[in-house]
C-alpha atoms as a PDB file:
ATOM      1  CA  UNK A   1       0.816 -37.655   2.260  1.00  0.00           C
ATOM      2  CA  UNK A   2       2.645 -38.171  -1.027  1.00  0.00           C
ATOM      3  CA  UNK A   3      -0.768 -37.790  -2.510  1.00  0.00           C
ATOM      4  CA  UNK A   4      -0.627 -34.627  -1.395  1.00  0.00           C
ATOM      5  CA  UNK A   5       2.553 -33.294  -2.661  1.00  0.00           C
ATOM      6  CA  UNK A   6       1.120 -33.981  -6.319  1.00  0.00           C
ATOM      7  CA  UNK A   7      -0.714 -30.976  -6.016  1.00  0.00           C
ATOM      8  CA  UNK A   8       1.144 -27.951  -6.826  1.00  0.00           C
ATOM      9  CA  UNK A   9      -0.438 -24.931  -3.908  1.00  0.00           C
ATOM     10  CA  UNK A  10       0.285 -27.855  -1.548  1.00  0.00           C
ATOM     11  CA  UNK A  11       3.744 -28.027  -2.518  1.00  0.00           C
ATOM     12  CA  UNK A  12       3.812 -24.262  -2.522  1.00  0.00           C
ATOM     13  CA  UNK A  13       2.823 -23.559   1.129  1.00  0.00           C
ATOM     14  CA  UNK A  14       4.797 -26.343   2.309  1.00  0.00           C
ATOM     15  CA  UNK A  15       7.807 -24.403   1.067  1.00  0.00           C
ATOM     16  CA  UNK A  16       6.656 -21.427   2.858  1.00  0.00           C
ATOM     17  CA  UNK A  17       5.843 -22.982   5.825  1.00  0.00           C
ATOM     18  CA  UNK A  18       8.790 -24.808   6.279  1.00  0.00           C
ATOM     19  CA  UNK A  19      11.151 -22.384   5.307  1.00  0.00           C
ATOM     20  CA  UNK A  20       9.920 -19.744   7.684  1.00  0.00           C
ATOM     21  CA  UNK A  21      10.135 -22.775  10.576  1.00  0.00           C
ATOM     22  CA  UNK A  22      13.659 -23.480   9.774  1.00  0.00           C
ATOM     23  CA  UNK A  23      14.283 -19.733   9.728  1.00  0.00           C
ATOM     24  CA  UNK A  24      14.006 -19.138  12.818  1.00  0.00           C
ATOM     25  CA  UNK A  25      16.540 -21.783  14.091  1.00  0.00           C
ATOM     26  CA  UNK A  26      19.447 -19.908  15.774  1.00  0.00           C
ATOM     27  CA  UNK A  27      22.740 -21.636  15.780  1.00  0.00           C
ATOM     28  CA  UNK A  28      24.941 -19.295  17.307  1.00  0.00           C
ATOM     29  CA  UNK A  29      22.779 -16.556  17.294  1.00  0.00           C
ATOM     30  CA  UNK A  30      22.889 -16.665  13.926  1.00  0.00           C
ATOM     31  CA  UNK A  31      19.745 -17.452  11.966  1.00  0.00           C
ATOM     32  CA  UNK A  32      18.806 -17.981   7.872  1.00  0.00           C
ATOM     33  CA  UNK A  33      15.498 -15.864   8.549  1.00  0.00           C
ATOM     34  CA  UNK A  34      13.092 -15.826   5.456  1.00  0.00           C
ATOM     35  CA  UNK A  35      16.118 -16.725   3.524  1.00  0.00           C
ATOM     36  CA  UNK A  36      15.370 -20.122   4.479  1.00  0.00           C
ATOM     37  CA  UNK A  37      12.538 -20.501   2.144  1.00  0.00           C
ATOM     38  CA  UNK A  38      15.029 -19.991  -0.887  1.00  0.00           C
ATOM     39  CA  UNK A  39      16.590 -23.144  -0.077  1.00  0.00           C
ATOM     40  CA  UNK A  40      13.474 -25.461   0.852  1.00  0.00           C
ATOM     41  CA  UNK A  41      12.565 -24.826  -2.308  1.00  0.00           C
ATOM     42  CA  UNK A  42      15.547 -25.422  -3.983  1.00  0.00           C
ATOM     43  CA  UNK A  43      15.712 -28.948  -1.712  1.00  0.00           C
ATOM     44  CA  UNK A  44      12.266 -29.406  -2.941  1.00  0.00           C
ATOM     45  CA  UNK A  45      12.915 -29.109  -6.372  1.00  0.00           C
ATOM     46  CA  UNK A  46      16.228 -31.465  -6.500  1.00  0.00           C
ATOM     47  CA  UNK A  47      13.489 -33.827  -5.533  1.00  0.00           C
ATOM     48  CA  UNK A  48      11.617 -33.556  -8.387  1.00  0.00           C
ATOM     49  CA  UNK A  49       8.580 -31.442  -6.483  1.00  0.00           C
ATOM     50  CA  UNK A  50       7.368 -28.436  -9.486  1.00  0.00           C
ATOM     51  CA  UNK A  51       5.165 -26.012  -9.252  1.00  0.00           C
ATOM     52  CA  UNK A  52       2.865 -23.776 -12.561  1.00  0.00           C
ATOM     53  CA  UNK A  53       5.429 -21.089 -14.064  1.00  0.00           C
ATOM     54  CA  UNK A  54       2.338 -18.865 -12.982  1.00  0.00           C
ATOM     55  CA  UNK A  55       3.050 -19.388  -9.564  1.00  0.00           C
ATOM     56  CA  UNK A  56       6.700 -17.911 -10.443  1.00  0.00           C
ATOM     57  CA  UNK A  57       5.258 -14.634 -12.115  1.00  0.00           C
ATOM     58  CA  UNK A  58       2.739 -13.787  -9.091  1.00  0.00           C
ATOM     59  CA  UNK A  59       5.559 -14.647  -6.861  1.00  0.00           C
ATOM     60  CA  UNK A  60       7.605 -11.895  -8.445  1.00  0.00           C
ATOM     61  CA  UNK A  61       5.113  -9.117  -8.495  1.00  0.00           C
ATOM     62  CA  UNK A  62       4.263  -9.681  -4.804  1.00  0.00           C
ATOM     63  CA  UNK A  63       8.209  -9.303  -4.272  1.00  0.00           C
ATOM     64  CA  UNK A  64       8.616  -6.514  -6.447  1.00  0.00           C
ATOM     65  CA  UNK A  65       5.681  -5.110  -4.446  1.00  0.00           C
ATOM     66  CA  UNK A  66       6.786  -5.052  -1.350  1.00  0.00           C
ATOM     67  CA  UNK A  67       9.964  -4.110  -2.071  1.00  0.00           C
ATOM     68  CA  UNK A  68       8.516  -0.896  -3.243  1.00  0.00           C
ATOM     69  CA  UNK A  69       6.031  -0.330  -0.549  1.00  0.00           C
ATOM     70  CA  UNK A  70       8.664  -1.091   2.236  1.00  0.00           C
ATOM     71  CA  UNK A  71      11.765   1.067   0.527  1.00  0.00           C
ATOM     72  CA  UNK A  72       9.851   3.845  -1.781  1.00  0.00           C
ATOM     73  CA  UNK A  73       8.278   5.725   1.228  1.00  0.00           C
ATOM     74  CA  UNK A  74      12.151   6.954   1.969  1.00  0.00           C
ATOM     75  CA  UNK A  75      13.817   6.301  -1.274  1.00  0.00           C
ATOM     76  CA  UNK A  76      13.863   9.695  -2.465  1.00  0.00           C
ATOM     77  CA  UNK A  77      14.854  11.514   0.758  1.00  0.00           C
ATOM     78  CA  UNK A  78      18.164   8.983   1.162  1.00  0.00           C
ATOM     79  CA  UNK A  79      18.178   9.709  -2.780  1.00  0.00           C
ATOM     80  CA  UNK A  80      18.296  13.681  -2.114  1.00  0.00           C
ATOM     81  CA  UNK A  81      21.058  12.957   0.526  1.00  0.00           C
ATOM     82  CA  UNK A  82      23.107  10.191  -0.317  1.00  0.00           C
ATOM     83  CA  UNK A  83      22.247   9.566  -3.518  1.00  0.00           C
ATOM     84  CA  UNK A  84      25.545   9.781  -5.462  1.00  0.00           C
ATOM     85  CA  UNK A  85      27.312   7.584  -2.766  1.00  0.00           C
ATOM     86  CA  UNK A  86      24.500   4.969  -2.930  1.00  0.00           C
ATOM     87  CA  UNK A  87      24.914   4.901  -7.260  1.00  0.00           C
ATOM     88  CA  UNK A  88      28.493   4.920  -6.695  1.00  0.00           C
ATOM     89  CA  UNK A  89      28.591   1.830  -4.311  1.00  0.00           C
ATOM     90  CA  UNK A  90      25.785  -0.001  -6.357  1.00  0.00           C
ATOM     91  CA  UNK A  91      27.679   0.488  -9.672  1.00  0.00           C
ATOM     92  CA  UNK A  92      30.974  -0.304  -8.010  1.00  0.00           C
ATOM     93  CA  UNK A  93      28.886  -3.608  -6.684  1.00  0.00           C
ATOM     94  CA  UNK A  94      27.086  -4.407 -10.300  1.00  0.00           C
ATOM     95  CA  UNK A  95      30.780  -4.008 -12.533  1.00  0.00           C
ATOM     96  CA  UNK A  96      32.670  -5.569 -10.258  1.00  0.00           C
ATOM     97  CA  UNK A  97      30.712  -8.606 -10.354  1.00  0.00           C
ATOM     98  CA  UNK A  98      29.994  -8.481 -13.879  1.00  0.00           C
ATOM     99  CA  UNK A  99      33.756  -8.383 -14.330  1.00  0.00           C
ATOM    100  CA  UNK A 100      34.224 -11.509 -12.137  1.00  0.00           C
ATOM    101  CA  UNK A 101      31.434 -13.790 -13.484  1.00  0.00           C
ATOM    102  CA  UNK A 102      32.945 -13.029 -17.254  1.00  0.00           C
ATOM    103  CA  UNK A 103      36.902 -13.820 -16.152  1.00  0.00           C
ATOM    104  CA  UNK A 104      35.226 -17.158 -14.511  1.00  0.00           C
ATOM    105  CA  UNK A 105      33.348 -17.788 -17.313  1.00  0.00           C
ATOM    106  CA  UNK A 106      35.680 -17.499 -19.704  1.00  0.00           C
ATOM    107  CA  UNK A 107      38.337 -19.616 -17.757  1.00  0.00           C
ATOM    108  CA  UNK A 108      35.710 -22.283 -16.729  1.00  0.00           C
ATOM    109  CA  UNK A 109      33.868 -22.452 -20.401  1.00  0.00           C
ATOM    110  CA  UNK A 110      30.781 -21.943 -18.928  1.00  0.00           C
ATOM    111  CA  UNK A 111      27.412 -21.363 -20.944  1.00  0.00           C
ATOM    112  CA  UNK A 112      26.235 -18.086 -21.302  1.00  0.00           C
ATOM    113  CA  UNK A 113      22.612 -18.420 -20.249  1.00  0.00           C
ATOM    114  CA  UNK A 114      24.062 -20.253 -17.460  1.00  0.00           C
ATOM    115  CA  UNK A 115      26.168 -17.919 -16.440  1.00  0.00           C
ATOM    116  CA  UNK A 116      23.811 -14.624 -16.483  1.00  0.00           C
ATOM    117  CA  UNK A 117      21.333 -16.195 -13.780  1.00  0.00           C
ATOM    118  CA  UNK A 118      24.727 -16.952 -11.850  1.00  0.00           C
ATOM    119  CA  UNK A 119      25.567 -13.566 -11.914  1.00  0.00           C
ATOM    120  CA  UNK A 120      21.817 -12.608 -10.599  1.00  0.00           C
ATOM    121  CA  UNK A 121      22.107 -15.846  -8.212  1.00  0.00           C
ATOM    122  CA  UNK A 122      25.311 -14.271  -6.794  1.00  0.00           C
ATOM    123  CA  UNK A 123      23.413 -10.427  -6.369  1.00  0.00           C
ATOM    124  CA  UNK A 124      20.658 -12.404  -4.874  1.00  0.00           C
ATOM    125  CA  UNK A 125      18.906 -10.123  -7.800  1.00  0.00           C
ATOM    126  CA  UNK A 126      15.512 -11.537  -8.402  1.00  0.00           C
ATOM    127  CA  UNK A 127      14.041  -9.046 -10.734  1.00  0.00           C
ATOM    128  CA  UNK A 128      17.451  -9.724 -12.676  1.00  0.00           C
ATOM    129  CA  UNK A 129      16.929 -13.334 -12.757  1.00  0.00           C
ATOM    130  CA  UNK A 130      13.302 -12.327 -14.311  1.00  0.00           C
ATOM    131  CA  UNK A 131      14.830  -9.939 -17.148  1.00  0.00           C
ATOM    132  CA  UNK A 132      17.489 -12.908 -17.774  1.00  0.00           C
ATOM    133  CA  UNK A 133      14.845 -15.582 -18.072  1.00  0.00           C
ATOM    134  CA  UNK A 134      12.906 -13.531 -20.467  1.00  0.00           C
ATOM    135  CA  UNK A 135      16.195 -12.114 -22.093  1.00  0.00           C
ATOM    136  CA  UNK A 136      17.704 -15.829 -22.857  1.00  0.00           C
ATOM    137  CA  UNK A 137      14.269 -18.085 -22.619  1.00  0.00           C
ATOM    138  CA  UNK A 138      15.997 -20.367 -21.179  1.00  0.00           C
ATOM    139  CA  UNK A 139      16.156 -22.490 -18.276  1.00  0.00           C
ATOM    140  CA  UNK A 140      19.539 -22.087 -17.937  1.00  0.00           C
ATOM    141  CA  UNK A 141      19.604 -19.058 -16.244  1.00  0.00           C
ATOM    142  CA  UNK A 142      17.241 -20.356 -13.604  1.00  0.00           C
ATOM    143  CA  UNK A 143      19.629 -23.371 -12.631  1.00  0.00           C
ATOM    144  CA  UNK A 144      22.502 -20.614 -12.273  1.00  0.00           C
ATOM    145  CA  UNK A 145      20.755 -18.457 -10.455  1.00  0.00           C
ATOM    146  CA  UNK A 146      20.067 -21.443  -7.724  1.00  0.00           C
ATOM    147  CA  UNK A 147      23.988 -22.488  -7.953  1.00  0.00           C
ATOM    148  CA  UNK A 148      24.873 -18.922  -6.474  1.00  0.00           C
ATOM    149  CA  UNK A 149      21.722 -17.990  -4.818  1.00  0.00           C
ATOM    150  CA  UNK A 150      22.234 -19.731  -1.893  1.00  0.00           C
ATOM    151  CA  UNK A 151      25.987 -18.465  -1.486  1.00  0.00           C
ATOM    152  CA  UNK A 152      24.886 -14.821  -1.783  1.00  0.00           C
ATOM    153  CA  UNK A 153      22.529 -15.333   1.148  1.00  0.00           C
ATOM    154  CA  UNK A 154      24.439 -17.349   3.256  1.00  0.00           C
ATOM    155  CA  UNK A 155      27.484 -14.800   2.888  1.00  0.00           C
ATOM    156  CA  UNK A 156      25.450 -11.378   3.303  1.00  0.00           C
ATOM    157  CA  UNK A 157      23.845 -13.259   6.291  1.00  0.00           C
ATOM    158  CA  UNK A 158      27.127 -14.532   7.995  1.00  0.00           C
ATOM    159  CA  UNK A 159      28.524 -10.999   7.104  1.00  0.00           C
ATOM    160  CA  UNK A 160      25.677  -9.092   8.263  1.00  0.00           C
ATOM    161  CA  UNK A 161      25.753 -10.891  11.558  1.00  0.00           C
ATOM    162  CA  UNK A 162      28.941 -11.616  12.274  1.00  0.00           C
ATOM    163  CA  UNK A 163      30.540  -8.079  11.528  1.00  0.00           C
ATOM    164  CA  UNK A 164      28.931  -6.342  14.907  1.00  0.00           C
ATOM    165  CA  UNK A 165      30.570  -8.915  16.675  1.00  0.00           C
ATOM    166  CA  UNK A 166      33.552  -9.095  15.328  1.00  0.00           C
ATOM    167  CA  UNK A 167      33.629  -4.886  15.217  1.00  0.00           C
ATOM    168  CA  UNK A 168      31.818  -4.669  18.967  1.00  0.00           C
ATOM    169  CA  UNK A 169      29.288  -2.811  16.818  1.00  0.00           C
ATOM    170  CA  UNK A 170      25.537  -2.008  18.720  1.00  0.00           C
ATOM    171  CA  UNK A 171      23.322  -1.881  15.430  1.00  0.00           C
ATOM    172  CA  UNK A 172      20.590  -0.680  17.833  1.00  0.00           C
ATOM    173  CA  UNK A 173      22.450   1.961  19.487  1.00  0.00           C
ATOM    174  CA  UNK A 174      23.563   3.063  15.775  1.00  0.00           C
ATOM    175  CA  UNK A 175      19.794   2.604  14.566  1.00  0.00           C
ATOM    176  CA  UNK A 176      18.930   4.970  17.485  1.00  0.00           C
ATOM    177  CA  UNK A 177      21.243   7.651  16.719  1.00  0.00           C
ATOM    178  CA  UNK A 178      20.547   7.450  13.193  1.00  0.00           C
ATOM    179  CA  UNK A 179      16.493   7.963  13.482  1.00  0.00           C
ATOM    180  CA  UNK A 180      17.497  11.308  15.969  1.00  0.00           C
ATOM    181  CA  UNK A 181      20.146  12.922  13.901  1.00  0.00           C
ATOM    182  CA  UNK A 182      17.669  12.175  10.709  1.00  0.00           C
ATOM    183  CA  UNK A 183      14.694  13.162  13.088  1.00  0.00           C
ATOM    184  CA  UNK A 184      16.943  16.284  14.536  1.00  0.00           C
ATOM    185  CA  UNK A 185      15.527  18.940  11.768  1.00  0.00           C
ATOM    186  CA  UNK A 186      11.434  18.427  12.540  1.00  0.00           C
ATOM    187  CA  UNK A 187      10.755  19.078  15.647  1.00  0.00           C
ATOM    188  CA  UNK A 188       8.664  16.404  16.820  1.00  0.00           C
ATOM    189  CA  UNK A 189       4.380  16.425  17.341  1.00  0.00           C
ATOM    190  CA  UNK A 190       3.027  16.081  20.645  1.00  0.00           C
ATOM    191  CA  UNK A 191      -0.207  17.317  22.210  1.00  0.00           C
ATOM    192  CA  UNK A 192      -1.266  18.507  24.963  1.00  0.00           C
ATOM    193  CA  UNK A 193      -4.929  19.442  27.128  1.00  0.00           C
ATOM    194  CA  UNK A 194      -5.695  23.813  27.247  1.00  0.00           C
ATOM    195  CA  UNK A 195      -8.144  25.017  29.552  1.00  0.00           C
ATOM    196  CA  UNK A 196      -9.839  28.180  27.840  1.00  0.00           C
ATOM    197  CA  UNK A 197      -9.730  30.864  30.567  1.00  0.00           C
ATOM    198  CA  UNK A 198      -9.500  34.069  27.729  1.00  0.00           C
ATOM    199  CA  UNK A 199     -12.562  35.723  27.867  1.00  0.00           C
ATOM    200  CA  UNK A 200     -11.958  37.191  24.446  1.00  0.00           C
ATOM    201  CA  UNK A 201     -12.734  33.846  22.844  1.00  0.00           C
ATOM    202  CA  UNK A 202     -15.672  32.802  24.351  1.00  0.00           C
ATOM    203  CA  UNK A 203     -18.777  31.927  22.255  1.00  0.00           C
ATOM    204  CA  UNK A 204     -16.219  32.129  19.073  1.00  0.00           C
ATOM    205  CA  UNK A 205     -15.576  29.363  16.407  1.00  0.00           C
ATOM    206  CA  UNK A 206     -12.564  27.782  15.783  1.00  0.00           C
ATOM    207  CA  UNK A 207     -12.923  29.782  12.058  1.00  0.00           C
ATOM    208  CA  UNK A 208     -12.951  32.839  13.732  1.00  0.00           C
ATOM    209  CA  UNK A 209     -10.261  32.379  16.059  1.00  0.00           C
ATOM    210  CA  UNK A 210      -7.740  31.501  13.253  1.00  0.00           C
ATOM    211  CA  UNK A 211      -6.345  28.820  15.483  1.00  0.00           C
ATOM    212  CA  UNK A 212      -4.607  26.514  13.121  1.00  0.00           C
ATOM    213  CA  UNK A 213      -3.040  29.887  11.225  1.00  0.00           C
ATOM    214  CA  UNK A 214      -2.538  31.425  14.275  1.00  0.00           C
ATOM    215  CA  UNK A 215      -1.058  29.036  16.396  1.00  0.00           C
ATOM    216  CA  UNK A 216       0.067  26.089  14.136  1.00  0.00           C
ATOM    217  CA  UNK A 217      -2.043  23.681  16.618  1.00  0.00           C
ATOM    218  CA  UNK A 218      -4.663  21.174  15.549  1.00  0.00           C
ATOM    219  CA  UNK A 219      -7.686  20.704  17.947  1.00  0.00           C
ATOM    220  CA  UNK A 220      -8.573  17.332  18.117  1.00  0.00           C
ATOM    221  CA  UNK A 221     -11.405  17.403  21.033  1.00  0.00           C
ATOM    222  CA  UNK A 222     -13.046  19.604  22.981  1.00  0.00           C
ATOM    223  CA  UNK A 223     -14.678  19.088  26.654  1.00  0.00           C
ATOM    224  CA  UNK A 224     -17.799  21.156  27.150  1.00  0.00           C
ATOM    225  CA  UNK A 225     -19.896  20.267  29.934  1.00  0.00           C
ATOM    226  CA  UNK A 226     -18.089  17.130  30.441  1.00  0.00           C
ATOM    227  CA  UNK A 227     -18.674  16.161  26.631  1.00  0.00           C
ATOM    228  CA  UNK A 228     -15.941  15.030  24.693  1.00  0.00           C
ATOM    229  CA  UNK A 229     -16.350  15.554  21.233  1.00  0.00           C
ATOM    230  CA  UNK A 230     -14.470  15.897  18.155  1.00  0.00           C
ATOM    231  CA  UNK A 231     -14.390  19.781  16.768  1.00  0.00           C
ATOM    232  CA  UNK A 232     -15.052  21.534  13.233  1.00  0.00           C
ATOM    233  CA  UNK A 233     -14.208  24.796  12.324  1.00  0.00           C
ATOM    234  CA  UNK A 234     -17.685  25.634  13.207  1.00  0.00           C
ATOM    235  CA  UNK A 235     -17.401  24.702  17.246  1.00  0.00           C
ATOM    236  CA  UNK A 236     -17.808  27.239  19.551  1.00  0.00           C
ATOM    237  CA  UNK A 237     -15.296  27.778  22.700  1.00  0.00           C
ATOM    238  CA  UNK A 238     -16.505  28.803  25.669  1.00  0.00           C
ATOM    239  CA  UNK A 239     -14.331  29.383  29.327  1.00  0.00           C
ATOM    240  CA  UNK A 240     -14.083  26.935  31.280  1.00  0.00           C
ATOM    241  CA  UNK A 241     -13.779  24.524  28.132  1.00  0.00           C
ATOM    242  CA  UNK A 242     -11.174  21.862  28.127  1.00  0.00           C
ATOM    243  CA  UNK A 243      -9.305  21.118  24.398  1.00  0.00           C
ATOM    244  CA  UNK A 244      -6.928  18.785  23.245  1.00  0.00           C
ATOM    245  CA  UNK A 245      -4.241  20.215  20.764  1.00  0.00           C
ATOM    246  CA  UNK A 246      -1.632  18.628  18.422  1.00  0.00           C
ATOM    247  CA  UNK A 247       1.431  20.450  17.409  1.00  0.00           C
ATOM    248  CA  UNK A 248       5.218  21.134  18.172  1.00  0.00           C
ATOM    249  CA  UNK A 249       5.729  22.616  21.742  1.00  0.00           C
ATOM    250  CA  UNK A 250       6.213  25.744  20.105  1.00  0.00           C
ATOM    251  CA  UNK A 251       2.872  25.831  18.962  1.00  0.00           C
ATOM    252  CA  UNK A 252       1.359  24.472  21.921  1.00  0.00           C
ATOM    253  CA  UNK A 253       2.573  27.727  23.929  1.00  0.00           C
ATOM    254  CA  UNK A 254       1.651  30.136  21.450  1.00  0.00           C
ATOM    255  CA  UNK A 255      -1.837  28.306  21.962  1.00  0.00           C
ATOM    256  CA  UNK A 256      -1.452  28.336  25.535  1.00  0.00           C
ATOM    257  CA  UNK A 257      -1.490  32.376  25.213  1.00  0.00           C
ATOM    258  CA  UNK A 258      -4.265  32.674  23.070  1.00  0.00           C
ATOM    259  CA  UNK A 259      -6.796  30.756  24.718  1.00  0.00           C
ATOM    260  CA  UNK A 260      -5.699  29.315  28.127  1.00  0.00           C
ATOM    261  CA  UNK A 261      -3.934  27.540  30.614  1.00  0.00           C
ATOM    262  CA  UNK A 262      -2.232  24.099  29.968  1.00  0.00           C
ATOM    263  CA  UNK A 263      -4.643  21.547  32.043  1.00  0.00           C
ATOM    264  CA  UNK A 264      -2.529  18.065  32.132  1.00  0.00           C
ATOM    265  CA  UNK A 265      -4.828  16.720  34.885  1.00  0.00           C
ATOM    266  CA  UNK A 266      -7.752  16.800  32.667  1.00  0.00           C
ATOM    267  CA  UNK A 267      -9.253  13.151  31.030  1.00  0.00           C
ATOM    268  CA  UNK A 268     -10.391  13.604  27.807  1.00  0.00           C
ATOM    269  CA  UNK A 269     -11.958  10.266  26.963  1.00  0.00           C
ATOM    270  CA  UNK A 270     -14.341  10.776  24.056  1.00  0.00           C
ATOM    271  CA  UNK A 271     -17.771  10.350  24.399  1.00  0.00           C
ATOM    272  CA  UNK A 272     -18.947   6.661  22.880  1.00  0.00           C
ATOM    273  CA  UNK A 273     -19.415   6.941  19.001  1.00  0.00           C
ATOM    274  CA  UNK A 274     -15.924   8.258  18.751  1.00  0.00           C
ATOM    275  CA  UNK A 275     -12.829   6.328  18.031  1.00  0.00           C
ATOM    276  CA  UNK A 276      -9.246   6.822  16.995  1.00  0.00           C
ATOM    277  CA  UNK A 277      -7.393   5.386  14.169  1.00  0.00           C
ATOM    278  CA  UNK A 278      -4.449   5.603  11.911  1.00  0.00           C
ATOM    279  CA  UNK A 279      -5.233   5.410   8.498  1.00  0.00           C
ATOM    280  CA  UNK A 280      -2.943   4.342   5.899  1.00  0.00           C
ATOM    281  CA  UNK A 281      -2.933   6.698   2.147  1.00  0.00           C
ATOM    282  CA  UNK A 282      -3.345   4.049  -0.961  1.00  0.00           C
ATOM    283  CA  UNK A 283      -6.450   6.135  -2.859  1.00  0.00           C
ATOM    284  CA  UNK A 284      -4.102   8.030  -6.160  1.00  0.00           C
ATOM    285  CA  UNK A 285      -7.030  10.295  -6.570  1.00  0.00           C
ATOM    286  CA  UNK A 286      -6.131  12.076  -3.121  1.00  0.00           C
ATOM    287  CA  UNK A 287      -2.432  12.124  -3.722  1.00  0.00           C
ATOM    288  CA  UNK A 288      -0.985  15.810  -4.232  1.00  0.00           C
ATOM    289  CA  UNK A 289      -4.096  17.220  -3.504  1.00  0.00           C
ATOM    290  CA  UNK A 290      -4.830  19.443   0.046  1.00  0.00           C
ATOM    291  CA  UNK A 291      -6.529  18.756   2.747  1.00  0.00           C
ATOM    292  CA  UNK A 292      -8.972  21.929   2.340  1.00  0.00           C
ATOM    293  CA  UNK A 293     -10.526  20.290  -0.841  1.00  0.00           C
ATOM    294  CA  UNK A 294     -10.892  16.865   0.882  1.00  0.00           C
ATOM    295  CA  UNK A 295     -12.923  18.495   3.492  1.00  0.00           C
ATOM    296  CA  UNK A 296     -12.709  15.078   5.839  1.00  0.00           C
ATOM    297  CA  UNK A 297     -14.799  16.356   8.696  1.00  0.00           C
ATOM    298  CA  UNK A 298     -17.517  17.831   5.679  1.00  0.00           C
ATOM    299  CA  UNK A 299     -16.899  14.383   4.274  1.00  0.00           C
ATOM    300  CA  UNK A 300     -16.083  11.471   7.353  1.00  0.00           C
ATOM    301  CA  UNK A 301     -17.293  13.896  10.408  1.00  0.00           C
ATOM    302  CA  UNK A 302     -13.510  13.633  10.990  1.00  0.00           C
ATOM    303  CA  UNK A 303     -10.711  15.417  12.413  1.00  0.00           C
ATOM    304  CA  UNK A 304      -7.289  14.611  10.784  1.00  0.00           C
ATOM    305  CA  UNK A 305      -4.623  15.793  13.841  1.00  0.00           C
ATOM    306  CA  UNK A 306      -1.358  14.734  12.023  1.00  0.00           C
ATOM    307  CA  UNK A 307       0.558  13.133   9.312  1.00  0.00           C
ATOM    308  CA  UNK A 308       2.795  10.507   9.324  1.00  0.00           C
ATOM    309  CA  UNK A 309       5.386  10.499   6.345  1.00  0.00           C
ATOM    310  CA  UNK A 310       8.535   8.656   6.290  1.00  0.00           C
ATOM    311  CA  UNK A 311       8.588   8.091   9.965  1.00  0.00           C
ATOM    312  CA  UNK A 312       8.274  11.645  10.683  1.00  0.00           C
ATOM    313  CA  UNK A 313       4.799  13.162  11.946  1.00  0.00           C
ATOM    314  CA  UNK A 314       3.864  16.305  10.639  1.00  0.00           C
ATOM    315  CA  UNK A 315       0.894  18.769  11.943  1.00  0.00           C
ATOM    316  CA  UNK A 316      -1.598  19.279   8.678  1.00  0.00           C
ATOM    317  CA  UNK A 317      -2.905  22.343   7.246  1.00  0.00           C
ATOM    318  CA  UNK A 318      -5.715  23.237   4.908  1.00  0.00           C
END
């Protein structure tokens, strides 16, 4: 086993894994969570365990990463609203401590290296520590940044769990309220099953009939026959048809009116070939551009029925 701990990856999973084990010990209903990890590897490396400065570089772009990916999708709508308050409370939070960790260090003679990755330790700032480790190129500012680490997790934990207790606060209940008054300006997508019973559309394309400027709606399928099938702009309606539509319940009347009757009883399983799936937007090359030059259904044989951005699903147009 000890052989084993002489190799570095070993030693690096063995941190992971045993971190995210002891994270999910509850004492008290209170719980270090992937915190945890932080301080296995600080145990590990009182020990004497070490691991390839590479490791410490990756480690940071896969934070930095995910960070971004998790936070950026709604960074610049709480920006739009909030965004004074939030600088205002981050500066407030950055000077304040910067204050503090220069009256300390001046009282307590402590080294300068030493004391910037305390002040990043204390933040629980990890692209800080980076910039101070490249800053001062020197270890230093790692072994402060592990002296207050742990006490700026431990605190924002305790804090973070112990304040809805101590304040009989329902973080769900103010989660919930939160998504519908944020939520409370879209109105939200639903669909719904039209039988066409207008005889002015039959034998007409979905291109002729305007639908999606007319009516705002997206067809998604179409029953003809009992076939299920997805639609293009090219399909042909006929009475008696049965079609799936996306789109606010606004525009699911105004469809209603055009073409039909709503038909909840109807089962429109698609035929076998078909499938549904969410898709998730990483290509750059198809960011900013519209839908009408992707052509997906041209492209795929695929109907796109709605959007998903920032938790909020919106019907597309061309």
């Amino acid at each position: 086993m000890s052989d084993l701990l002489n190799f570095p990856y070993v030693v690096l999973f063995s941190i992971i894994a045993i971190g995210l084990i002891i994270g999910r010990i509850k004492v008290a209903g209170i719980s270090l969570d992937s915190s945890a990890v932080i301080f296995i590897a600080l145990l590990l490396g009182h020990l004497g365990f070490s691991l390839p400065s590479v490791v410490q570089d990756i480690g940071l772009v896969f934070f930095i990463f995910t960070i971004g990916m998790q936070a950026g999708p709604g960074f610049f709508r709480a920006f739009m609203q909030d965004g004074r308050k939030l600088v205002v409370v981050a500066a407030v939070v950055v000077i304040t401590g910067m204050l503090i960790t220069a009256v300390l260090g001046k009282i307590f003679g402590i080294e300068k290296n030493l004391l910037l990755g305390m002040f990043n330790g204390a933040l629980t700032s990890t692209p800080g520590l980076a910039a101070a480790i490249e800053i001062s190129k020197s270890p230093q500012a790692s072994i402060g940044y592990g002296i207050t680490y742990p006490l700026g997790v431990i605190l924002v934990v305790l804090f973070l769990q112990l304040l809805p207790m101590l304040g009989k606060i329902d973080f769900r209940k103010c989660e919930k309220e939160y998504e519908e008054d944020q939520l409370g300006s879209v109105e939200p997508i639903v669909s719904c099953n039209v039988r066409v019973t207008n005889a002015n559309v039959n034998g007409k394309t979905i291109r002729e009939l305007h639908i999606r400027n007319t009516t705002g709606c997206v067809i998604s399928r179409i029953k003809h026959e009992g076939v299920t099938t997805t639609p293009d702009k090219n399909s042909l309606l006929y009475t008696g048809d049965i079609v799936r539509a996306v789109g606010t319940e606004h525009d699911l009347r105004q469809l209603e009116f055009f073409i039909g009757t709503h038909a909840p009883e109807e089962d429109l399983e698609l035929s076998q070939g078909h499938k549904v799936d969410w898709v998730l937007v990483t290509n750059k090359a198809v960011i900013n551009k519209p839908l009408s030059k992707l052509n997906f259904f041209a492209n795929f044989d695929a109907t796109l029925t709605r959007i998903r951005r920032a938790s909020v699903d919106l019907a597309p147009n061309g």
